[in-house]
N, C-alpha and C. Protein backbone atom coordinates (compact mmCIF):
# COMPACT_ATOMS: atom_id res chain seq x y z
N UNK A 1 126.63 91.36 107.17
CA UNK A 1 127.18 90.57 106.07
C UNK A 1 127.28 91.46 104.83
N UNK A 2 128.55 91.02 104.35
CA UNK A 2 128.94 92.18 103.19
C UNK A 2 127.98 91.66 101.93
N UNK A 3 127.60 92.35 100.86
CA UNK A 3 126.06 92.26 99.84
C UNK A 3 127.19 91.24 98.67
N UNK A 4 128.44 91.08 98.49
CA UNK A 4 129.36 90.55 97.75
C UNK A 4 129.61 88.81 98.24
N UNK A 5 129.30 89.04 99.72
CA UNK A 5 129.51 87.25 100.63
C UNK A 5 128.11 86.34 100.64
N UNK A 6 127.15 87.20 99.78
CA UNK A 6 125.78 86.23 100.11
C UNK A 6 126.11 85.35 99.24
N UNK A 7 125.74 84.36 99.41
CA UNK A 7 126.02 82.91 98.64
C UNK A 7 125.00 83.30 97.33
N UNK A 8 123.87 83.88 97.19
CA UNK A 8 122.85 83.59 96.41
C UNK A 8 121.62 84.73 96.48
N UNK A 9 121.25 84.75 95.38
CA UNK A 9 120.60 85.66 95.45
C UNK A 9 119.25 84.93 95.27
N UNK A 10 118.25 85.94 95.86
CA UNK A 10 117.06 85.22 96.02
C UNK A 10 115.91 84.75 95.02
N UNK A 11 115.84 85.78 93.67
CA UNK A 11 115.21 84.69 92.56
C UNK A 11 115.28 83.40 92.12
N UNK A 12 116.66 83.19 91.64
CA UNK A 12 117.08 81.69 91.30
C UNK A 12 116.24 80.56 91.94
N UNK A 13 115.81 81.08 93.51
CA UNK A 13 115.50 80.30 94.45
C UNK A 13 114.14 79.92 94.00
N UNK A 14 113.06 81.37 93.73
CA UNK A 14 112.13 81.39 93.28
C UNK A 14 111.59 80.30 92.23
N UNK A 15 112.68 80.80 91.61
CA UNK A 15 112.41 80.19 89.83
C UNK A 15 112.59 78.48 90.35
N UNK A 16 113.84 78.04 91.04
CA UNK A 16 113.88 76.67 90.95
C UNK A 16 112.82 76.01 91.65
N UNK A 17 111.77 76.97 92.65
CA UNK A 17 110.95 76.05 93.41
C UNK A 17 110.00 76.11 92.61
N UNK A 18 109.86 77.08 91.73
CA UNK A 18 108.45 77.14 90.68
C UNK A 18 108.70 75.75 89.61
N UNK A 19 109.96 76.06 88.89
CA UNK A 19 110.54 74.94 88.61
C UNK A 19 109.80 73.30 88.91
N UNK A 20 110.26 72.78 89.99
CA UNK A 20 110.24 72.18 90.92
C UNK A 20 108.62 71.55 90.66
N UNK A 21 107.91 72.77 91.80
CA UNK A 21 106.13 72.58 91.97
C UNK A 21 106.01 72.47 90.14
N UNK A 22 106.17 73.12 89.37
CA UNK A 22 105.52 72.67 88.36
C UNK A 22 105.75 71.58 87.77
N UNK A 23 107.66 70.97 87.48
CA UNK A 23 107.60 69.78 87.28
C UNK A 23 106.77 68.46 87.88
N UNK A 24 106.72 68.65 89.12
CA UNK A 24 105.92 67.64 90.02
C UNK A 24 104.24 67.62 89.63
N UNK A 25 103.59 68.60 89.61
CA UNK A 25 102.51 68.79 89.12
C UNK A 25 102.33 68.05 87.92
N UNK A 26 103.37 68.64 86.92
CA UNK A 26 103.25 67.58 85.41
C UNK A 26 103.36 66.31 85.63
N UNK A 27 104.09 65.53 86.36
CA UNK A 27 104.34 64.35 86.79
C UNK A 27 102.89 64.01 87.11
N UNK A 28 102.07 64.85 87.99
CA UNK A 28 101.32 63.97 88.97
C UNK A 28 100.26 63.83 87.86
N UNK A 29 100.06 65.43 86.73
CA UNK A 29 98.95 65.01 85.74
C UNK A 29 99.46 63.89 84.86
N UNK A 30 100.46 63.78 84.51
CA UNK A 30 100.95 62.68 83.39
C UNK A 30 100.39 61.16 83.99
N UNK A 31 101.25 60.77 85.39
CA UNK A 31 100.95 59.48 85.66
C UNK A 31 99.46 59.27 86.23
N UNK A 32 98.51 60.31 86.26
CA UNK A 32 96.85 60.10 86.80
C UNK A 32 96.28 59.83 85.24
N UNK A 33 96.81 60.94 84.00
CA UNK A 33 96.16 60.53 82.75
C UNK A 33 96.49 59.47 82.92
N UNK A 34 97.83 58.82 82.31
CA UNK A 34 98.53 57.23 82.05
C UNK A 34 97.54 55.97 82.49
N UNK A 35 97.59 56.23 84.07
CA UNK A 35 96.35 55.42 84.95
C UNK A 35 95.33 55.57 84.81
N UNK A 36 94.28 56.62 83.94
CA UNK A 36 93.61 56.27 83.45
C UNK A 36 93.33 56.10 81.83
N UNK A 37 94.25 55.99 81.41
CA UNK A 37 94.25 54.83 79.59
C UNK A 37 94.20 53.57 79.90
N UNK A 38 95.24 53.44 81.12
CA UNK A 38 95.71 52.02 81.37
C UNK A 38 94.15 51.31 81.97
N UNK A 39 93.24 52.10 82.98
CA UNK A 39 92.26 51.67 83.57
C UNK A 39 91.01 51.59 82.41
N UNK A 40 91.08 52.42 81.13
CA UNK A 40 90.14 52.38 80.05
C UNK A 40 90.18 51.15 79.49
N UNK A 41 91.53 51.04 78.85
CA UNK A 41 91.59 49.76 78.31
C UNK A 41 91.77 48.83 79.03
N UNK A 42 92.17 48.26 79.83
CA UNK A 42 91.45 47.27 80.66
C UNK A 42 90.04 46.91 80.89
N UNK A 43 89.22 48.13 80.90
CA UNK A 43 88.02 48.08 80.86
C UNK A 43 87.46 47.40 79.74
N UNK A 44 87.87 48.14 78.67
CA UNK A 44 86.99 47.76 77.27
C UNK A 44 87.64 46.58 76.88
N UNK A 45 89.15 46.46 76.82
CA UNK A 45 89.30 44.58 77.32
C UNK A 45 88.44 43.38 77.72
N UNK A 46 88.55 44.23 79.10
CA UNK A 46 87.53 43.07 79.61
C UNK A 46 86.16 42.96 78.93
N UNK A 47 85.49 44.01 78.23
CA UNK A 47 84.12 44.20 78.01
C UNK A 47 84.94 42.86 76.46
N UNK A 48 85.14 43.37 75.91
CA UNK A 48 85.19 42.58 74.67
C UNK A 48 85.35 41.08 74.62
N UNK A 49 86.31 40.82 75.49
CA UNK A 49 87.12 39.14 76.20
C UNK A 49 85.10 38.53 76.40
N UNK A 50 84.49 39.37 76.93
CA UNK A 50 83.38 38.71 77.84
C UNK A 50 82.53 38.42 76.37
N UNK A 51 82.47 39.55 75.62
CA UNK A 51 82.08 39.42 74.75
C UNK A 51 82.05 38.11 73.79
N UNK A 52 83.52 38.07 73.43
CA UNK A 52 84.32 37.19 72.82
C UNK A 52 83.88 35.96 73.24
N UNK A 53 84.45 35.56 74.53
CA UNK A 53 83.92 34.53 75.43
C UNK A 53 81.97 34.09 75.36
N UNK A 54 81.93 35.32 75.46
CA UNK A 54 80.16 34.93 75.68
C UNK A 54 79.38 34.69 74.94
């Protein structure tokens, strides 16, 4: 195969899977923090409601 017919050269590839794994990674830390604010305050919610209530 002539070096002019390769579709692509092989960094780009690199970069977009690094790309990629790192976006996903940020995702997975973002929505585990999120789930746990969301699981805090619920918590201290409930602690206060009982409070409130009690």
């Amino acid at each position: 195969m002539e070096p002019g017919r390769w579709p692509y050269k092989p960094t780009p590839i690199w970069r977009r899977l690094i790309a990629v794994v790192g976006l996903a990674t940020f995702t997975a830390v973002c929505t585990i923090a999120l789930m746990a604010i969301v699981l805090l305050a619920a918590a201290v919610g409930a602690l206060l409601l009982e409070a409130v209530v009690g």
